[in-house]
C-alpha atoms as a PDB file:
ATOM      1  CA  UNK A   1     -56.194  56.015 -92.484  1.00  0.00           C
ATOM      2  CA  UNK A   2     -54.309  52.586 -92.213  1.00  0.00           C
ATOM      3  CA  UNK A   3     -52.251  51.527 -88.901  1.00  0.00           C
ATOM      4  CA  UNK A   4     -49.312  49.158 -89.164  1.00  0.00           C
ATOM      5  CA  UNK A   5     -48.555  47.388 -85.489  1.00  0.00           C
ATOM      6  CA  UNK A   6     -44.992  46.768 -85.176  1.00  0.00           C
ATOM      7  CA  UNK A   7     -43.795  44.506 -82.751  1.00  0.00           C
ATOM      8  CA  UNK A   8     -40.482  44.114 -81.594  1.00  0.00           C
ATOM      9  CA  UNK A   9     -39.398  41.148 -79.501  1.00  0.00           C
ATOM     10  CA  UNK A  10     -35.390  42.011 -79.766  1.00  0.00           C
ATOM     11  CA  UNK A  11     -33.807  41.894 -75.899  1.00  0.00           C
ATOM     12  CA  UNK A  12     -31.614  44.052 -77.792  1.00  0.00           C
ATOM     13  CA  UNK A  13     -34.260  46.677 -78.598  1.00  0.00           C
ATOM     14  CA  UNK A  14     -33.604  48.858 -81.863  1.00  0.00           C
ATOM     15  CA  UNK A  15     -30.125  47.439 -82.336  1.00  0.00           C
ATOM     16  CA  UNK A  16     -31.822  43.708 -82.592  1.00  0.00           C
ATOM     17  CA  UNK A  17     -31.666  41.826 -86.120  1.00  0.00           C
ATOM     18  CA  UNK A  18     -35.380  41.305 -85.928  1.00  0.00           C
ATOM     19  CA  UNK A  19     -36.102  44.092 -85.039  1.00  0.00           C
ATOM     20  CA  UNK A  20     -33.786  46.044 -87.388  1.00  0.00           C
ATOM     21  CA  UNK A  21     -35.719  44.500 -90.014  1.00  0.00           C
ATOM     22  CA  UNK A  22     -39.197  45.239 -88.903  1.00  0.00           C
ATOM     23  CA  UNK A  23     -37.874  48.628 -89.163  1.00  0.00           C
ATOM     24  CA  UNK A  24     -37.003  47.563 -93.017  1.00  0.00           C
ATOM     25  CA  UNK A  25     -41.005  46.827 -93.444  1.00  0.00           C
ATOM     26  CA  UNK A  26     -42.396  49.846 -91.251  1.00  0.00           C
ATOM     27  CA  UNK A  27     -40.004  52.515 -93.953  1.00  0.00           C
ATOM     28  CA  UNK A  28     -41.673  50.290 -96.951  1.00  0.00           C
ATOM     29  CA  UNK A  29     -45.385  50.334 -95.776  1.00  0.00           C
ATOM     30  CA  UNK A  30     -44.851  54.012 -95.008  1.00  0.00           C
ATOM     31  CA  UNK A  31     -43.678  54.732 -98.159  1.00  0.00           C
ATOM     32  CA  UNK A  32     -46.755  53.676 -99.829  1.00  0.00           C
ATOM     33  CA  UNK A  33     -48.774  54.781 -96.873  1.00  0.00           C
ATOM     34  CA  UNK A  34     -47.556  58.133 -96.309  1.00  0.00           C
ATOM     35  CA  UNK A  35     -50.424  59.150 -93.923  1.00  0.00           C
ATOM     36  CA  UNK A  36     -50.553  55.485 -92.522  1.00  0.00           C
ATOM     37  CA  UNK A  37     -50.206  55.470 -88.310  1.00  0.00           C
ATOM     38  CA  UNK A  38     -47.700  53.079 -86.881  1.00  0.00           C
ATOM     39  CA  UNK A  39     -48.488  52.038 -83.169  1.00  0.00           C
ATOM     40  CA  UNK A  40     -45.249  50.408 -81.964  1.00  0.00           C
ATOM     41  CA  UNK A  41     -44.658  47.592 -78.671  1.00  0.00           C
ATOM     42  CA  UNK A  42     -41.146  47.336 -78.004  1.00  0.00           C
ATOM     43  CA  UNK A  43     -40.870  45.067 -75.523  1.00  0.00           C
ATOM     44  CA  UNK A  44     -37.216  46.119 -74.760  1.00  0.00           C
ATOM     45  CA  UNK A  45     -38.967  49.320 -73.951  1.00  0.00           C
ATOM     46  CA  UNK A  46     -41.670  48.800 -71.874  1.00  0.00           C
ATOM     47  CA  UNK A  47     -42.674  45.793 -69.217  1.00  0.00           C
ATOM     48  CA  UNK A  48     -44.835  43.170 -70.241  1.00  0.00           C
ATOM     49  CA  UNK A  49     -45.657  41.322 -67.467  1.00  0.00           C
ATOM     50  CA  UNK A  50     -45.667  37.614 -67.513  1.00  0.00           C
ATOM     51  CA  UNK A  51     -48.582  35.376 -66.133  1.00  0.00           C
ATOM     52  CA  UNK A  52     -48.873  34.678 -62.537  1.00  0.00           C
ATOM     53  CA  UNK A  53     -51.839  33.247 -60.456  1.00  0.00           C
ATOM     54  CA  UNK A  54     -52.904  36.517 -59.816  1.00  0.00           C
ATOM     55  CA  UNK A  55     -53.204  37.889 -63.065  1.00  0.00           C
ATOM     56  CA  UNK A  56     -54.967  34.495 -64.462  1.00  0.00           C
ATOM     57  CA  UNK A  57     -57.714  35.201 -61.487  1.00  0.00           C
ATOM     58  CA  UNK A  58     -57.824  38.743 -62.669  1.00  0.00           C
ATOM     59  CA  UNK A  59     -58.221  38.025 -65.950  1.00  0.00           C
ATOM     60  CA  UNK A  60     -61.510  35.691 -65.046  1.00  0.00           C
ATOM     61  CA  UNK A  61     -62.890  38.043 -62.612  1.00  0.00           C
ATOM     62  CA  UNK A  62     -66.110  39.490 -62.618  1.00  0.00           C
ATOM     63  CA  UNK A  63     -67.188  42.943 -62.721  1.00  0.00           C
ATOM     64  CA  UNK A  64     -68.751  43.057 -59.366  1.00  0.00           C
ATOM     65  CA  UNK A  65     -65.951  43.142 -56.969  1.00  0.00           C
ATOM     66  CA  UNK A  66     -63.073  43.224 -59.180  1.00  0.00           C
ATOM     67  CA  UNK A  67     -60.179  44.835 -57.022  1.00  0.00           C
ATOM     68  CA  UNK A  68     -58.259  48.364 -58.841  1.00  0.00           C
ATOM     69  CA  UNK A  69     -55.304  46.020 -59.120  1.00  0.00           C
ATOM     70  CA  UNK A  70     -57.387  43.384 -61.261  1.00  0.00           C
ATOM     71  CA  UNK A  71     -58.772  45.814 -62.704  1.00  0.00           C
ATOM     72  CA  UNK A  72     -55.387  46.672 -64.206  1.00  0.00           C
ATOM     73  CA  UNK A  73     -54.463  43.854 -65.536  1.00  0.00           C
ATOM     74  CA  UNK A  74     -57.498  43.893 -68.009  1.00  0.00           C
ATOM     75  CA  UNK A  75     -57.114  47.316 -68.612  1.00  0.00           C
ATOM     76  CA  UNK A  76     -53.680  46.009 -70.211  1.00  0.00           C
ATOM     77  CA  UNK A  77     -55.268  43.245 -71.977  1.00  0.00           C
ATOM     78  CA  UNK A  78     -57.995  45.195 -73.555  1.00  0.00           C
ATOM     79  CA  UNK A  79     -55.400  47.501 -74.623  1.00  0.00           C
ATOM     80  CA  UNK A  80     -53.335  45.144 -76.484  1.00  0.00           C
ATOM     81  CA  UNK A  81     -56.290  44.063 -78.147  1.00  0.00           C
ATOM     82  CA  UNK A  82     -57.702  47.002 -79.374  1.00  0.00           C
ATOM     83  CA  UNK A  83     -54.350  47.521 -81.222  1.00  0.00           C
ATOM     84  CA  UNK A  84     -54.105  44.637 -83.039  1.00  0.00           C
ATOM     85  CA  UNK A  85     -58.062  44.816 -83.470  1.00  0.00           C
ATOM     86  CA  UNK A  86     -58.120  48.659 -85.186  1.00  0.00           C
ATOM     87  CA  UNK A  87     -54.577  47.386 -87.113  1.00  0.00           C
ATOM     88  CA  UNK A  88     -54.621  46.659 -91.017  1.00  0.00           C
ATOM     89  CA  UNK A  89     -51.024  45.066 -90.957  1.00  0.00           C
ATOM     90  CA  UNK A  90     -48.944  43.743 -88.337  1.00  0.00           C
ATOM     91  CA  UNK A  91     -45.788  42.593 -88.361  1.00  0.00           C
ATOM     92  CA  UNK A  92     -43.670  40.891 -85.601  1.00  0.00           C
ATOM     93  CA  UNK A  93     -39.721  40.539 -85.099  1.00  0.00           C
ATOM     94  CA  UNK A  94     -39.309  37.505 -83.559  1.00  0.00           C
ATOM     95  CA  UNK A  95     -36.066  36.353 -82.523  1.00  0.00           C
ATOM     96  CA  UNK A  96     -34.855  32.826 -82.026  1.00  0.00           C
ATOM     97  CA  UNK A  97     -33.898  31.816 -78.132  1.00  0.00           C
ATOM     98  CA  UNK A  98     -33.357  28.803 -77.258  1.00  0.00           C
ATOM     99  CA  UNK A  99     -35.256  26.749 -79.844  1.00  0.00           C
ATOM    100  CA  UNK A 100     -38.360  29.014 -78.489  1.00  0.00           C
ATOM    101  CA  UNK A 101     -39.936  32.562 -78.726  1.00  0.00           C
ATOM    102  CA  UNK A 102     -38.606  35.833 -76.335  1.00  0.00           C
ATOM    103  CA  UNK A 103     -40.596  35.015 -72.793  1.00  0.00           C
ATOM    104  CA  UNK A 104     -41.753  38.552 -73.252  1.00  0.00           C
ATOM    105  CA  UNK A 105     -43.690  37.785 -76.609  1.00  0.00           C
ATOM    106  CA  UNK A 106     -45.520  34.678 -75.216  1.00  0.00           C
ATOM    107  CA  UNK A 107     -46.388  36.968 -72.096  1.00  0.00           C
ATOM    108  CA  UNK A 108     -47.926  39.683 -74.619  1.00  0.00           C
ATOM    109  CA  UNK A 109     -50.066  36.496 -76.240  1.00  0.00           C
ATOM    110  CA  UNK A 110     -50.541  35.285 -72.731  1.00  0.00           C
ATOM    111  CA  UNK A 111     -52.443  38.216 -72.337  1.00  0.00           C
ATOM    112  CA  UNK A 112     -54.022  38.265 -75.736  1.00  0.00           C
ATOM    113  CA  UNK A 113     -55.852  34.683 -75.476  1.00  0.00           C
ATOM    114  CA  UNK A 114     -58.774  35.275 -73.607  1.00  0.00           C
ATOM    115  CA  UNK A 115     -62.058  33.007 -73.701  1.00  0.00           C
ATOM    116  CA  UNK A 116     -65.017  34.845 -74.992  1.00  0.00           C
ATOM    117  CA  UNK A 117     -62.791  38.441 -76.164  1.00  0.00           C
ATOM    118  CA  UNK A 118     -60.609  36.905 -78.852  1.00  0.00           C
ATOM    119  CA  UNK A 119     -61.563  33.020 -79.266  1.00  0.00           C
ATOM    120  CA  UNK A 120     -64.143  30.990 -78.358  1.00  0.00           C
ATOM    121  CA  UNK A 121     -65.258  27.199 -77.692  1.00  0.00           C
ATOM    122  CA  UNK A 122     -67.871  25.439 -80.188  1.00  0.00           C
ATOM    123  CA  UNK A 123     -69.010  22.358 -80.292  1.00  0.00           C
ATOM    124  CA  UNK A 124     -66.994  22.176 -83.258  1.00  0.00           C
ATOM    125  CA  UNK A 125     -63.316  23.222 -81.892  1.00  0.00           C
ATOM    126  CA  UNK A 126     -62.095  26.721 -81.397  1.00  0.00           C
ATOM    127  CA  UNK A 127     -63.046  29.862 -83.218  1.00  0.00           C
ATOM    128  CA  UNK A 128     -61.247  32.717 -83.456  1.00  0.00           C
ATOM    129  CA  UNK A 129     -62.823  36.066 -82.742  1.00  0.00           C
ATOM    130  CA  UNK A 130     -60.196  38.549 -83.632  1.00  0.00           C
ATOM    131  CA  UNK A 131     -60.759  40.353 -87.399  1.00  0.00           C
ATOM    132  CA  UNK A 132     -58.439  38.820 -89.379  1.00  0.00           C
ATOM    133  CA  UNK A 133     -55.688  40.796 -91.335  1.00  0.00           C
ATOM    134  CA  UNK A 134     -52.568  39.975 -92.554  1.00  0.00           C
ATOM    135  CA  UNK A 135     -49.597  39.253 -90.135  1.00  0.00           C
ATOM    136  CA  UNK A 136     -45.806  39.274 -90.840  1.00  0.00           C
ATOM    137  CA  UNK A 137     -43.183  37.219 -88.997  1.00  0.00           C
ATOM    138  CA  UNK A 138     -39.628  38.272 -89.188  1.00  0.00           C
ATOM    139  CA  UNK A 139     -38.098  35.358 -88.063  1.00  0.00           C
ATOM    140  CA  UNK A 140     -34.118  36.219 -87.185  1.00  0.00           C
ATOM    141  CA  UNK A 141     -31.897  33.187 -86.251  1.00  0.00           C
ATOM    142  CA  UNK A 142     -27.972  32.645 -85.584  1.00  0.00           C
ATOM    143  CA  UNK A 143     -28.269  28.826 -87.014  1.00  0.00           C
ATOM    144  CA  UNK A 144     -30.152  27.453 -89.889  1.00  0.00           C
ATOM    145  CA  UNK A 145     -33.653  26.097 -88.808  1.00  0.00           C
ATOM    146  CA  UNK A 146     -37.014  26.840 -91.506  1.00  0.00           C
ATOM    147  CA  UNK A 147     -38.299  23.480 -92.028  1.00  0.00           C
ATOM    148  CA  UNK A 148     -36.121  21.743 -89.685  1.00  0.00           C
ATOM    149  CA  UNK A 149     -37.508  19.641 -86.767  1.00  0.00           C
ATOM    150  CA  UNK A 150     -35.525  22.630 -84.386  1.00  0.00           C
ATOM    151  CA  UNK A 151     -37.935  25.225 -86.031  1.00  0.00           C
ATOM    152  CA  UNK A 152     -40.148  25.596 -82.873  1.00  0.00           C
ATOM    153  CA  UNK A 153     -41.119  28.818 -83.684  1.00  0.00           C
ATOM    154  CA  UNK A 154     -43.042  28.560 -86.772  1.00  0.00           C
ATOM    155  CA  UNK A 155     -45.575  25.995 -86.136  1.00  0.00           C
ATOM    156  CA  UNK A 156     -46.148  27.830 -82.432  1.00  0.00           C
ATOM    157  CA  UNK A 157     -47.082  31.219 -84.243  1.00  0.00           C
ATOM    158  CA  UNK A 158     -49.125  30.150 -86.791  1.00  0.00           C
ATOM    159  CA  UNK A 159     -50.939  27.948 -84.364  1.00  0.00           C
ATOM    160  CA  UNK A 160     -51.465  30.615 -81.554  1.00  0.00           C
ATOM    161  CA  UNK A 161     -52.060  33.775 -84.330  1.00  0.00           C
ATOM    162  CA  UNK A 162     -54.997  31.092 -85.862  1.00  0.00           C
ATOM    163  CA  UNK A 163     -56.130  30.337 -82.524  1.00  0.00           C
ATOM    164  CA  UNK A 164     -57.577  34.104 -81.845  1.00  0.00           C
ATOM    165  CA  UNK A 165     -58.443  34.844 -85.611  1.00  0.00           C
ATOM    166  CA  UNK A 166     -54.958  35.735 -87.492  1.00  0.00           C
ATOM    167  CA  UNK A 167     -55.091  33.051 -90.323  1.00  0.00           C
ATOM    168  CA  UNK A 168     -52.969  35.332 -92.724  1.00  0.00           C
ATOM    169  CA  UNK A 169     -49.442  34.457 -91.167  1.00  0.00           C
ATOM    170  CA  UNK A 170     -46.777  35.414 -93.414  1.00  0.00           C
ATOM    171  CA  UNK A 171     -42.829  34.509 -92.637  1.00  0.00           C
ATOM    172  CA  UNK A 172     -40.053  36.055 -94.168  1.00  0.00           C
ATOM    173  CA  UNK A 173     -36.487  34.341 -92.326  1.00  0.00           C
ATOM    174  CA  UNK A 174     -33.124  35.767 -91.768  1.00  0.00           C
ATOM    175  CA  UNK A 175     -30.894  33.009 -91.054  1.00  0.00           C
ATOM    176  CA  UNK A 176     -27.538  31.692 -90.132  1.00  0.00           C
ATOM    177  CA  UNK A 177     -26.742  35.023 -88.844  1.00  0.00           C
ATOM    178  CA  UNK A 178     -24.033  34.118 -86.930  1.00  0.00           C
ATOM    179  CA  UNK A 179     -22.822  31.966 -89.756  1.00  0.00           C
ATOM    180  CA  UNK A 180     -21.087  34.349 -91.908  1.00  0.00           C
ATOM    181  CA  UNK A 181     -24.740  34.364 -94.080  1.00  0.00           C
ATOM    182  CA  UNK A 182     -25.433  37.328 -92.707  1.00  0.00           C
ATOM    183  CA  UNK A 183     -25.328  40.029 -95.024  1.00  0.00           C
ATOM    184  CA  UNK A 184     -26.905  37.577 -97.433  1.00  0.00           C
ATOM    185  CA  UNK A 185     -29.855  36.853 -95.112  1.00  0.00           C
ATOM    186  CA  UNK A 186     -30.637  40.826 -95.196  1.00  0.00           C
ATOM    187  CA  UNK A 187     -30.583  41.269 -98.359  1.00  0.00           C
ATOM    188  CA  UNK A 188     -33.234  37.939 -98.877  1.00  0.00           C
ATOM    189  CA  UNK A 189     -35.167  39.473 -95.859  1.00  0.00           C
ATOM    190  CA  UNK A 190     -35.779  42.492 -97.305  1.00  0.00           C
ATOM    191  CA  UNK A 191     -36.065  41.990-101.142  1.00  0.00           C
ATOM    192  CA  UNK A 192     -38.986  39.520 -99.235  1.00  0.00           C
ATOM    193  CA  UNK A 193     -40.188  43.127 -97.175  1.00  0.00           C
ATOM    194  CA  UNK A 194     -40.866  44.310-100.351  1.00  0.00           C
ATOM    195  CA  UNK A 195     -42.813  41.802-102.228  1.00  0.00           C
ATOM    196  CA  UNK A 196     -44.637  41.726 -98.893  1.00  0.00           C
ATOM    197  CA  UNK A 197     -45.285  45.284 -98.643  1.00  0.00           C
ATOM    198  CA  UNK A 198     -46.368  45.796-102.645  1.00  0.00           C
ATOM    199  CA  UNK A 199     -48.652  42.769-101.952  1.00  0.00           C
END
């Protein structure tokens, strides 16, 4: 049976543009993949706890001795990563804030990257050591930025998504949203969904 992770980084939850259109792909891929299993992470739903000192220690501690609390914290990571690892598509809403991704979606791949479990050092550079499959980006933005120096985003993704293993990054952009494009943006977005989804 295939499993589609959708992840939603909308502060605005359902009601987000990105996120309205990851719901756009996840009614496609269903539609040719009536049995398929869709494991959702909204993070306007549920916590995802950002990086502190004690959650870096926790994430390097050893077996022997770990505390229940550390103990936790890689219960949350190995979680995570057994989604995306048993997934055969993911795709990710990502939002444009302030020339940068939602905090909560670098805390999620704050908690992905993890030396020895999903990359790891050779004398030849990095390797990746997550299964690769393919990934799509909704990218949603108010202004007009795909291959403009103000496109943070792209480049970031593609680089961290490579970094553990996901070299089959795929973007499909919604923007000037808040530029009276919008309803043009959609309907580009999603005519995109669907090549995407028949690929």
């Amino acid at each position: 049976m295939a499993t589609l992770l959708q992840i939603n980084s909308s502060l605005f939850g359902d009601n987000g543009n990105s996120s309205v259109l990851t719901q756009e792909f996840v009614q496609r891929w269903k539609a040719q993949n009536p049995t398929g299993d869709v494991v959702v992470r909204d993070f306007a739903k549920e916590d995802v706890p950002h990086l502190d000192a004690a959650r870096v220690q926790a994430l390097f501690s050893p077996v022997e001795g770990r505390t229940e609390a550390q103990q936790a914290v890689l219960d949350y990571s190995d979680k995570i990563i057994a989604e995306i690892e048993a997934a055969d598509v993911i795709v990710i809403g990502v939002p444009l804030y302030n020339f940068g991704v939602p905090s909560t979606l670098k805390a999620y791949f704050d908690h992905i990257a993890r030396a020895g479990v999903t990359f790891k050092y050779t004398e030849t550079g990095p390797v990746g050591l997550l299964n690769n499959k393919p990934v799509y980006i909704i990218a949603t933005r108010g202004g007009v930025h795909k291959g403009q120096p103000s496109d943070t985003q792209s480049q970031f993704l593609t680089n961290f998504l490579s970094f553990v293993g996901l070299k089959d990054v795929h973007f499909i952009y919604a923007e000037g949203l808040n530029m009276g494009q919008k309803d043009q943006a959609f309907a580009a977005a999603k005519t995109e969904i669907e090549q995407g989804v028949a690929a």
